[in-house]
Every structure is written in structure tokens, then in C-alpha cells.
PDB file of N, CA and C in Angstrom:
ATOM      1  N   UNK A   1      67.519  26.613 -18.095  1.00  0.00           N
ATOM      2  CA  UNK A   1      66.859  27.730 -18.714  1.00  0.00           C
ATOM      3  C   UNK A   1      67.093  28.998 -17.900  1.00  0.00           C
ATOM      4  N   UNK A   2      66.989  28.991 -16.479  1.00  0.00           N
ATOM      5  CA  UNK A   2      66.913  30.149 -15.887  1.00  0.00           C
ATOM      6  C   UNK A   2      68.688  30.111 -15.440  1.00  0.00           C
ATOM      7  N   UNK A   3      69.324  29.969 -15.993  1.00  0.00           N
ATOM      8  CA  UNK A   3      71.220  30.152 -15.873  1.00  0.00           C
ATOM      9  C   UNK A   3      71.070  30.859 -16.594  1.00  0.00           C
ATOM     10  N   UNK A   4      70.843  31.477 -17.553  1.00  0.00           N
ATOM     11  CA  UNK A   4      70.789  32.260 -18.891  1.00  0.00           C
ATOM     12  C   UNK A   4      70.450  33.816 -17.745  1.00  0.00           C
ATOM     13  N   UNK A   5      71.350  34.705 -18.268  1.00  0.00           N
ATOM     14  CA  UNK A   5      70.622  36.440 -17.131  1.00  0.00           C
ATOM     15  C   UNK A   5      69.450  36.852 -17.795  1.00  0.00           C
ATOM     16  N   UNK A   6      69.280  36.694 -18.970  1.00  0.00           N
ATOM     17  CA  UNK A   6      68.387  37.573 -20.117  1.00  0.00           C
ATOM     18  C   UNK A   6      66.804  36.853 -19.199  1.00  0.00           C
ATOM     19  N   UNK A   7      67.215  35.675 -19.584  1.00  0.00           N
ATOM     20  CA  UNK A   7      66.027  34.783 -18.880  1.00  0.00           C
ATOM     21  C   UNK A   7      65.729  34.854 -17.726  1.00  0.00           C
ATOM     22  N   UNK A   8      66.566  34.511 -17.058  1.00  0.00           N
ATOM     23  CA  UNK A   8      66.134  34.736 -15.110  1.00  0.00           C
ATOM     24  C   UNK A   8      65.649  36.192 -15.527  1.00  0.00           C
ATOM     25  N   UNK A   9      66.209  37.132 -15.421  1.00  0.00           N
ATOM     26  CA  UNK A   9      65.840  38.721 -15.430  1.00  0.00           C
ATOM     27  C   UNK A   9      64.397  38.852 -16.041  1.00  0.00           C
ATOM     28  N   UNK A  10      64.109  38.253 -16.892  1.00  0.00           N
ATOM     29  CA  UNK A  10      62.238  37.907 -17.762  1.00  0.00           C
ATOM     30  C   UNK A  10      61.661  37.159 -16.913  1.00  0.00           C
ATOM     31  N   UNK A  11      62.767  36.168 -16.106  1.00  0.00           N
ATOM     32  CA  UNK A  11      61.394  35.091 -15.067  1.00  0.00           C
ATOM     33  C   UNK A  11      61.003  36.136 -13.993  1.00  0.00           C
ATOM     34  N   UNK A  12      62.005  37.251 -13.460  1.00  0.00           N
ATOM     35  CA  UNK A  12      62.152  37.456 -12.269  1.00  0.00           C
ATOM     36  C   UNK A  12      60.835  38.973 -12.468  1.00  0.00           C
ATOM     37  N   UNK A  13      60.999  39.386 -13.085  1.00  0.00           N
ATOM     38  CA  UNK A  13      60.102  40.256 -13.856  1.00  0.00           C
ATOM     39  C   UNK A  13      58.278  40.228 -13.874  1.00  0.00           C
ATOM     40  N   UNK A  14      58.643  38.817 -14.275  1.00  0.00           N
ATOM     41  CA  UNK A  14      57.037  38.374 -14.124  1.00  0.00           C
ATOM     42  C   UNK A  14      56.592  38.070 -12.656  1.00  0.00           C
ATOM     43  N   UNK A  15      57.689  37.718 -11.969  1.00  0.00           N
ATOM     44  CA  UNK A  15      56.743  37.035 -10.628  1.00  0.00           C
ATOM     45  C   UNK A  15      56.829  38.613 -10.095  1.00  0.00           C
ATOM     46  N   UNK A  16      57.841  39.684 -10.001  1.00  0.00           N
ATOM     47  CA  UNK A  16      57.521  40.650  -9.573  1.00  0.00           C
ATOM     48  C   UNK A  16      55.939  41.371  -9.710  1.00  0.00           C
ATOM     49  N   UNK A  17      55.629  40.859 -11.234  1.00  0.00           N
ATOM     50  CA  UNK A  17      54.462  41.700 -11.472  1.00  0.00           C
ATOM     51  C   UNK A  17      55.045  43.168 -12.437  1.00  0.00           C
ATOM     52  N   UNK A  18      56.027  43.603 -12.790  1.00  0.00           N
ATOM     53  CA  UNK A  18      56.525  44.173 -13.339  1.00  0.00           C
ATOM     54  C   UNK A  18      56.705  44.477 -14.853  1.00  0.00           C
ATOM     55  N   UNK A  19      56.519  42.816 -15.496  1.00  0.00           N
ATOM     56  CA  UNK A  19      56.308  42.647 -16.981  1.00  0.00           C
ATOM     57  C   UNK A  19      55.026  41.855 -17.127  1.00  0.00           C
ATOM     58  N   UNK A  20      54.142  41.802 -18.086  1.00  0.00           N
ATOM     59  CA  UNK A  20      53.479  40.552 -18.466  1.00  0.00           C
ATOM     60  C   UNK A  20      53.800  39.710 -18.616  1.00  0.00           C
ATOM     61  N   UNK A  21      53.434  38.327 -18.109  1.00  0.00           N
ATOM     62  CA  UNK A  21      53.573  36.994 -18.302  1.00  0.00           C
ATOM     63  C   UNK A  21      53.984  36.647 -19.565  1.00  0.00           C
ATOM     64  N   UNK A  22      54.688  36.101 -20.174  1.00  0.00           N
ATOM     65  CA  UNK A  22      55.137  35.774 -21.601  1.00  0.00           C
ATOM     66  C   UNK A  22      54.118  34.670 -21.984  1.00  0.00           C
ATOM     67  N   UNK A  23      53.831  34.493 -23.337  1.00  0.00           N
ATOM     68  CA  UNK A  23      52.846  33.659 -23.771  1.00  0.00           C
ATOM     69  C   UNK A  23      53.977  32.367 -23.782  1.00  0.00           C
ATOM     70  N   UNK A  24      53.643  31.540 -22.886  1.00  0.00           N
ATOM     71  CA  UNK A  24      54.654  30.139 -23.466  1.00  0.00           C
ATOM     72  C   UNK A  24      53.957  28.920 -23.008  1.00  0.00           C
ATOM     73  N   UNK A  25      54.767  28.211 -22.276  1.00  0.00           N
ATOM     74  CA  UNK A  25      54.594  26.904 -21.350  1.00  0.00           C
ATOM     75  C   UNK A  25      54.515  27.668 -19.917  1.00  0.00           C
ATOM     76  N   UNK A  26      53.975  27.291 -19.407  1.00  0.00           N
ATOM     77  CA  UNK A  26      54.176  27.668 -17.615  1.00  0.00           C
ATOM     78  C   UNK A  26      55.151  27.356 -17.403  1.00  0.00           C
ATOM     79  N   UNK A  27      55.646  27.993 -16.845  1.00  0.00           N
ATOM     80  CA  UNK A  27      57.407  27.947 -15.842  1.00  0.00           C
ATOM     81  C   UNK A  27      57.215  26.976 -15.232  1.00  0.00           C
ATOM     82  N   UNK A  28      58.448  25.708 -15.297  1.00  0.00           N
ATOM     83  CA  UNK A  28      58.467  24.883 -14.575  1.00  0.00           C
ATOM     84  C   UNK A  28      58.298  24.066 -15.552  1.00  0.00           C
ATOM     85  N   UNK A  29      57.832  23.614 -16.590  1.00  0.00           N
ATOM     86  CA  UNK A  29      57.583  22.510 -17.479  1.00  0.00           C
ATOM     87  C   UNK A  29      58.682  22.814 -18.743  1.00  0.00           C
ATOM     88  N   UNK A  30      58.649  21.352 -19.272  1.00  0.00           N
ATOM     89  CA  UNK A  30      60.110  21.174 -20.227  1.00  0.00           C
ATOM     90  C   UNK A  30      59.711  21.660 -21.634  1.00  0.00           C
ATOM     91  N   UNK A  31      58.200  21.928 -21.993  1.00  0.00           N
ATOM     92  CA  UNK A  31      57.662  21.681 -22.884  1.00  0.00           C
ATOM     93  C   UNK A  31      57.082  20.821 -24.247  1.00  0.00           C
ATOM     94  N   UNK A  32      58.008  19.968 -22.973  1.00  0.00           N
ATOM     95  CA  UNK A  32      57.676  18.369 -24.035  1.00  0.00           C
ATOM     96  C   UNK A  32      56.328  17.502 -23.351  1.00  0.00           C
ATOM     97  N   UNK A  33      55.734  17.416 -25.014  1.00  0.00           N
ATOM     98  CA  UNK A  33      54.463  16.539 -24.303  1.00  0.00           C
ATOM     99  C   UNK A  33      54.647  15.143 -23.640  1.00  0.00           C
ATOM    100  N   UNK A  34      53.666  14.960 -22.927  1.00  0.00           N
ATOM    101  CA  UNK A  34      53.777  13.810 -21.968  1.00  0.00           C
ATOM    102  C   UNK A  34      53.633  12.514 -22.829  1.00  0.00           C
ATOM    103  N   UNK A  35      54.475  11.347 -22.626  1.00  0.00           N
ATOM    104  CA  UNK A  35      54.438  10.345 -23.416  1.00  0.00           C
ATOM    105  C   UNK A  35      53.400   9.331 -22.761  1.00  0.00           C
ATOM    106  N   UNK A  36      52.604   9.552 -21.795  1.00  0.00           N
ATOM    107  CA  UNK A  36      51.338   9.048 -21.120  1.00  0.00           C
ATOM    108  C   UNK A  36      50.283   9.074 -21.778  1.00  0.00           C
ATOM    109  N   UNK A  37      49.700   8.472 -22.269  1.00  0.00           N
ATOM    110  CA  UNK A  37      47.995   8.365 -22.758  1.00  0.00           C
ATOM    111  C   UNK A  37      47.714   6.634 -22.807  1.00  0.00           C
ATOM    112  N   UNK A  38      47.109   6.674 -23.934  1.00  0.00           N
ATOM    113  CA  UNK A  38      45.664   5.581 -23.975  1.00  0.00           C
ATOM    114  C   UNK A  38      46.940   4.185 -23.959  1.00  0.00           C
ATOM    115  N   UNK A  39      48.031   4.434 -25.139  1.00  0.00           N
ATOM    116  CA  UNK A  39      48.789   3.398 -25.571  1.00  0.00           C
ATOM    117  C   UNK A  39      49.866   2.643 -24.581  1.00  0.00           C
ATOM    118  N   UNK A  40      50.104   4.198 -23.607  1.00  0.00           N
ATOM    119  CA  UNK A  40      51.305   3.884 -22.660  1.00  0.00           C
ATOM    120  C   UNK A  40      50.670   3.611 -21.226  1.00  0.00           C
ATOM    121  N   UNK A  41      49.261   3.454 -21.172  1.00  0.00           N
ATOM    122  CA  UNK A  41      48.726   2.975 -20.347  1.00  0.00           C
ATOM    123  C   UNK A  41      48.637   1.153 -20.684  1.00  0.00           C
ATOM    124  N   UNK A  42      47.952   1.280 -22.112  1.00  0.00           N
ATOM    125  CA  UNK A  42      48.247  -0.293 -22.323  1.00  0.00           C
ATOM    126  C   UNK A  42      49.504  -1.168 -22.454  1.00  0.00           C
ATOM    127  N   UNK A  43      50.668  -0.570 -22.914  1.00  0.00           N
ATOM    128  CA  UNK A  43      51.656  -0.930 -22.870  1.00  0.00           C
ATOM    129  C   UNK A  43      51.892  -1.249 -20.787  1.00  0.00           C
ATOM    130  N   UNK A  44      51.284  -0.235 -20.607  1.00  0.00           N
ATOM    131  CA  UNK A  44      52.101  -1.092 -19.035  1.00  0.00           C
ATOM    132  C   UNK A  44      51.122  -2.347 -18.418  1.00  0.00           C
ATOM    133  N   UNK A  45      50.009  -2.265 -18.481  1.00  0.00           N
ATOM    134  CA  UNK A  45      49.266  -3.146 -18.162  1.00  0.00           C
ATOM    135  C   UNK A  45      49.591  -4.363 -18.826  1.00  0.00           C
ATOM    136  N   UNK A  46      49.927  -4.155 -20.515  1.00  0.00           N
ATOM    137  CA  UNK A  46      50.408  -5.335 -21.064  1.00  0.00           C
ATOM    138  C   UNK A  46      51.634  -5.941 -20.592  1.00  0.00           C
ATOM    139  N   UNK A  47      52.539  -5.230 -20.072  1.00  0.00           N
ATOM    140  CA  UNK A  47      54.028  -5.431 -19.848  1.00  0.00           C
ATOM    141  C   UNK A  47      54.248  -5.983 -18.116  1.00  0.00           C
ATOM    142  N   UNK A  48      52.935  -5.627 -17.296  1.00  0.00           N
ATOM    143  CA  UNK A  48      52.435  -6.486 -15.736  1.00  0.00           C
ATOM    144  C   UNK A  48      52.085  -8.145 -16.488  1.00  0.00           C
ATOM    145  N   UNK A  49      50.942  -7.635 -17.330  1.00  0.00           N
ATOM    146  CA  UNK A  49      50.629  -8.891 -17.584  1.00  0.00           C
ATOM    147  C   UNK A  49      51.519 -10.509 -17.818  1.00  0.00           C
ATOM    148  N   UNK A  50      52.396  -9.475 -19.097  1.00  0.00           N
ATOM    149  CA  UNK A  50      53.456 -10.653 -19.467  1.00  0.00           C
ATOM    150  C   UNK A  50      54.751 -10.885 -18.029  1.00  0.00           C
ATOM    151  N   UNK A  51      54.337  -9.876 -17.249  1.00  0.00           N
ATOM    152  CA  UNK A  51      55.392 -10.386 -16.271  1.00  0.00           C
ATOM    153  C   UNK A  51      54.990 -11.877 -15.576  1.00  0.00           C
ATOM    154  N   UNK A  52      53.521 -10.945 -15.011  1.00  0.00           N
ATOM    155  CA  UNK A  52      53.097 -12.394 -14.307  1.00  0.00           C
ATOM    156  C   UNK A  52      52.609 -13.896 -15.079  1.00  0.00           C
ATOM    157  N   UNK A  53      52.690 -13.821 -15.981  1.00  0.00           N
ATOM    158  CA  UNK A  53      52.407 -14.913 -17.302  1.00  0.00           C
ATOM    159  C   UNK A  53      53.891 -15.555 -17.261  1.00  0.00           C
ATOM    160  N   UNK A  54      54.705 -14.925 -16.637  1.00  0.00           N
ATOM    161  CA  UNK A  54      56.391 -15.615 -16.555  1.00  0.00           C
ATOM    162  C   UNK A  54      56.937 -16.141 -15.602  1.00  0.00           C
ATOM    163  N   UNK A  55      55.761 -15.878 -14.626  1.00  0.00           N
ATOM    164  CA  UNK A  55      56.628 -15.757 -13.191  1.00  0.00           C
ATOM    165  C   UNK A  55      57.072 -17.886 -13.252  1.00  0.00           C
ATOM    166  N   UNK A  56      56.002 -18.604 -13.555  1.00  0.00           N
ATOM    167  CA  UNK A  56      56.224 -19.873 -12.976  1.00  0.00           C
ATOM    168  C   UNK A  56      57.194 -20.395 -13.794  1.00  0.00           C
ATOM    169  N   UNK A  57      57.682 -19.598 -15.227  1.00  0.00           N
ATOM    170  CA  UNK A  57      58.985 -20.085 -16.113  1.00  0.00           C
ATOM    171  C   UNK A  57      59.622 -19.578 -15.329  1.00  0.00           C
ATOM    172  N   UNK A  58      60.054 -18.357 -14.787  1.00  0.00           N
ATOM    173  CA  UNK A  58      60.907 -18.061 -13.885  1.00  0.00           C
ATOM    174  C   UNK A  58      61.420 -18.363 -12.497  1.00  0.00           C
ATOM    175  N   UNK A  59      60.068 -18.749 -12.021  1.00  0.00           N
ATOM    176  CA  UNK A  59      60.519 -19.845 -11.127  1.00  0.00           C
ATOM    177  C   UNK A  59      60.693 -21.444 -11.070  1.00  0.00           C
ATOM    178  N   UNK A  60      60.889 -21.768 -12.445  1.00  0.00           N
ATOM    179  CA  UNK A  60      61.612 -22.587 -13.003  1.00  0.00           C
ATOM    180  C   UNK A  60      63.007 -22.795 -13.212  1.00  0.00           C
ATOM    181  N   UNK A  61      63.478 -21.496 -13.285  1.00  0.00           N
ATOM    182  CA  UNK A  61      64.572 -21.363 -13.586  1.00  0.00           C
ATOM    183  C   UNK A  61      65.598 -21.360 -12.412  1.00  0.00           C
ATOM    184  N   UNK A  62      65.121 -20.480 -11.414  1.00  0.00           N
ATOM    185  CA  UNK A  62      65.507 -20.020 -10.155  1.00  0.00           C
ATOM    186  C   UNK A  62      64.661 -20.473  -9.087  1.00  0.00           C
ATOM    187  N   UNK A  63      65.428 -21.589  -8.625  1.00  0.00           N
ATOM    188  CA  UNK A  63      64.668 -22.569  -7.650  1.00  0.00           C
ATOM    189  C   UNK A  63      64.636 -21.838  -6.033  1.00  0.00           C
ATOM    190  N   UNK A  64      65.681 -21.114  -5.876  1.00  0.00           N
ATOM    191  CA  UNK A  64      66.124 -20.197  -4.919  1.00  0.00           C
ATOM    192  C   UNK A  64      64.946 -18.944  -4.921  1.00  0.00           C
ATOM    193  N   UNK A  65      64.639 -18.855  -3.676  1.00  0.00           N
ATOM    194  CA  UNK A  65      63.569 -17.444  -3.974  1.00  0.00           C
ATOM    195  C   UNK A  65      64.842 -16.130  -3.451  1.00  0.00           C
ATOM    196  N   UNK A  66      65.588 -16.011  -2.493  1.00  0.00           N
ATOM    197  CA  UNK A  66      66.765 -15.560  -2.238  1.00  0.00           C
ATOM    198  C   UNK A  66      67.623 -14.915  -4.100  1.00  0.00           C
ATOM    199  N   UNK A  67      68.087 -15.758  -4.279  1.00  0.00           N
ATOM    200  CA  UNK A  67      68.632 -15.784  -5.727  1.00  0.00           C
ATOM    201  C   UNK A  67      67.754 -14.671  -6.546  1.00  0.00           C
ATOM    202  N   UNK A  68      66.511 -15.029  -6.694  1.00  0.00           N
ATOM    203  CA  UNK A  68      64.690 -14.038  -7.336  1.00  0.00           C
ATOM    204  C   UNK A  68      65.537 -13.023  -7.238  1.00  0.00           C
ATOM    205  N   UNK A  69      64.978 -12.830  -5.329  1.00  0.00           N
ATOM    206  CA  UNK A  69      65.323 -11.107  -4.962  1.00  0.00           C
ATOM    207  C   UNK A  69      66.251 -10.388  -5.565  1.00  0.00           C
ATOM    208  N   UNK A  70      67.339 -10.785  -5.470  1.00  0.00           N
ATOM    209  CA  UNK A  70      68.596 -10.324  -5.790  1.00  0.00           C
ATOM    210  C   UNK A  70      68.152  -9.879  -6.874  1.00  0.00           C
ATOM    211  N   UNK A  71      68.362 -10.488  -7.923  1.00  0.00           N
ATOM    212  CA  UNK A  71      67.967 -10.352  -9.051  1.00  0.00           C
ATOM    213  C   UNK A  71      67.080  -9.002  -9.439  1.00  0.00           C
ATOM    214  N   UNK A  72      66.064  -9.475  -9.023  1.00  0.00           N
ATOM    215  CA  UNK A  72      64.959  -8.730  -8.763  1.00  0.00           C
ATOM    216  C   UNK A  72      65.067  -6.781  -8.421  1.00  0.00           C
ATOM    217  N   UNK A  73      65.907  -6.645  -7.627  1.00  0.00           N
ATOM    218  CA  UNK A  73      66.373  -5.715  -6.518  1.00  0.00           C
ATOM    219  C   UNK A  73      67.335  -5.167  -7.841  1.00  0.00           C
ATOM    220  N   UNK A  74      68.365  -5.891  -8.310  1.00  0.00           N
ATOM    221  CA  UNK A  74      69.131  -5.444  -9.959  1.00  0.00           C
ATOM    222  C   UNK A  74      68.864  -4.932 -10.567  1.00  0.00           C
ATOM    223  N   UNK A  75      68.068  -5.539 -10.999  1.00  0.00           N
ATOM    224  CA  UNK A  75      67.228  -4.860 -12.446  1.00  0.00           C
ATOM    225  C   UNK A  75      66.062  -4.130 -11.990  1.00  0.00           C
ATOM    226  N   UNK A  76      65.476  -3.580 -10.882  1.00  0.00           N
ATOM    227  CA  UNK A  76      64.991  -2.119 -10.384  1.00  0.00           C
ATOM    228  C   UNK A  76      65.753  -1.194 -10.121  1.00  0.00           C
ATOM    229  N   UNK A  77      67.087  -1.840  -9.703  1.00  0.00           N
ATOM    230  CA  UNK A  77      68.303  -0.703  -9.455  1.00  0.00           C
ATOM    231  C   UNK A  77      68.456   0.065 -11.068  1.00  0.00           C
ATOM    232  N   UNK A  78      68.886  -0.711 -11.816  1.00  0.00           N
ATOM    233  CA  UNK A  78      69.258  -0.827 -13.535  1.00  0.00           C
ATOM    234  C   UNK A  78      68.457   0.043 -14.196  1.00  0.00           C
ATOM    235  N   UNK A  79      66.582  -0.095 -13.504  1.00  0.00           N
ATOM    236  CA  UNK A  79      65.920   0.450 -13.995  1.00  0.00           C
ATOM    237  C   UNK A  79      65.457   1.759 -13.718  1.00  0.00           C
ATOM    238  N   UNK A  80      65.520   1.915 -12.523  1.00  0.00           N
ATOM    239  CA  UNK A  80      64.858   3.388 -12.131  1.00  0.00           C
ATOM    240  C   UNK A  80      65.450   4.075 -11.344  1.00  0.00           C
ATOM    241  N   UNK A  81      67.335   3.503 -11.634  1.00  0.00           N
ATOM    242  CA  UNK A  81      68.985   4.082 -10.654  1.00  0.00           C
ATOM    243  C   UNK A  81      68.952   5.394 -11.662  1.00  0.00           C
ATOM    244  N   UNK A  82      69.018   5.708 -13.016  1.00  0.00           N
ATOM    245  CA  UNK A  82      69.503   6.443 -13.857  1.00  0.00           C
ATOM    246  C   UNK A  82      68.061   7.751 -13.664  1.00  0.00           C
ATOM    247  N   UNK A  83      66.895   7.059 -13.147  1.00  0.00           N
ATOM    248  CA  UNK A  83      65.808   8.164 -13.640  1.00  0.00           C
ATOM    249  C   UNK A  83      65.877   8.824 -12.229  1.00  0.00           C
ATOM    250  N   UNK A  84      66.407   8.230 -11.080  1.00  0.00           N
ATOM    251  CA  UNK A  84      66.546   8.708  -9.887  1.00  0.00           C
ATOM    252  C   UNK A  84      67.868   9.623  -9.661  1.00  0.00           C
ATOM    253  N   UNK A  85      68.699   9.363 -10.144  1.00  0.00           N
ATOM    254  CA  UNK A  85      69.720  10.197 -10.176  1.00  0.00           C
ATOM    255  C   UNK A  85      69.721  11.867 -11.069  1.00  0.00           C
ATOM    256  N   UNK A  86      68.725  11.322 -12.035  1.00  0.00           N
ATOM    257  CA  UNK A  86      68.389  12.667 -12.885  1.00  0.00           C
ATOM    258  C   UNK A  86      67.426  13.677 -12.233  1.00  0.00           C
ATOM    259  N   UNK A  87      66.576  12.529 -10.911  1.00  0.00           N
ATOM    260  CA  UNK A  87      65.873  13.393 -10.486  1.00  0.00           C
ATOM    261  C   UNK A  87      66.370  14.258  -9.521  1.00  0.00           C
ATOM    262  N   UNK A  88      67.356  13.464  -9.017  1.00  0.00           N
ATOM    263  CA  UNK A  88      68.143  14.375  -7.548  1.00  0.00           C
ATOM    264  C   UNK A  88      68.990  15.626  -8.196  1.00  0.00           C
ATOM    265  N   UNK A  89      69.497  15.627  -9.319  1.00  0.00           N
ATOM    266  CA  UNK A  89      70.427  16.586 -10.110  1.00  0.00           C
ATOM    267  C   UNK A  89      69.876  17.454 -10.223  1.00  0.00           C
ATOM    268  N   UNK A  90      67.831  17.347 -10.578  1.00  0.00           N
ATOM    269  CA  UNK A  90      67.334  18.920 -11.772  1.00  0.00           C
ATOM    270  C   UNK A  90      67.555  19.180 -10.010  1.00  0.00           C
ATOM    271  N   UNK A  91      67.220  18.871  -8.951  1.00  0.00           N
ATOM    272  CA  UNK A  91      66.397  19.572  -8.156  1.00  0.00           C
ATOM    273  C   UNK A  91      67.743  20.437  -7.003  1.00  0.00           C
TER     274      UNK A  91
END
């Protein structure tokens, strides 16, 4: 947003004190609402739950606790490699 000159020059404006604040979102936010509330709270509690409701099929499967980790360590990489990398980029 602020690569744009028109824009930086309107952000830069306001923090000077020079223009009025524009009626928008506060600077700094995407303006997209947060996908957090009542449902995506239950969804995660539900989604702990069914983990640990698996664990003893899973350690059924994988007699190795070594083998688990690995695993384990994967699919956190898999999972929160792409949201970590997006985070190092905005910043």
C-alpha cells in the first residue's frame, strides 16, 4: 500500500500532522476481518481434541516414538513453514 507515492505522500502527511487523518482502517491493518471468534475458537479446541482421541491409534501405527517426532516436526514444518515465511517477507 505505502509503494504507491500518492499514498505514502497521504501516510506521510498525517503523521506529520499536516493533513487530517483519513477516515479508514488504522494504518497498519489489512482491513480484513479477523477469522477468530466463537466458531474458530471451537473448531480448534475441537481439532486438540480429535488429536488427542488419536494419539493411541497413532501410536499404533508407529511403534517408534523417534519415527512420531520426525513426523511430527514435518507436518509443523508443512504447517506453519508457508505462514512463517510470509511473515518474514511483509516485515
Amino acid at each position: 500500500m505505502l509503494s504507491r507515492t500518492e499514498t505514502r505522500a497521504n501516510y506521510d502527511a498525517v503523521r506529520r500532522g499536516a493533513a487530517p487523518p483519513f477516515a479508514g482502517p488504522p494504518s497498519g491493518t489489512a482491513g480484513v476481518p479477523s477469522r477468530r471468534g466463537v466458531f474458530g475458537t471451537f473448531r480448534s479446541i475441537l481439532i486438540i481434541m480429535l488429536i488427542f482421541a488419536a494419539l493411541p491409534y497413532i501410536f499404533r501405527i508407529f511403534k517408534n516414538p523417534k519415527s512420531l517426532l520426525v513426523i511430527a516436526v514435518a507436518i509443523a514444518i508443512a504447517w506453519w513453514g508457508p505462514r512463517i515465511v510470509r511473515y518474514f517477507k511483509k516485515k
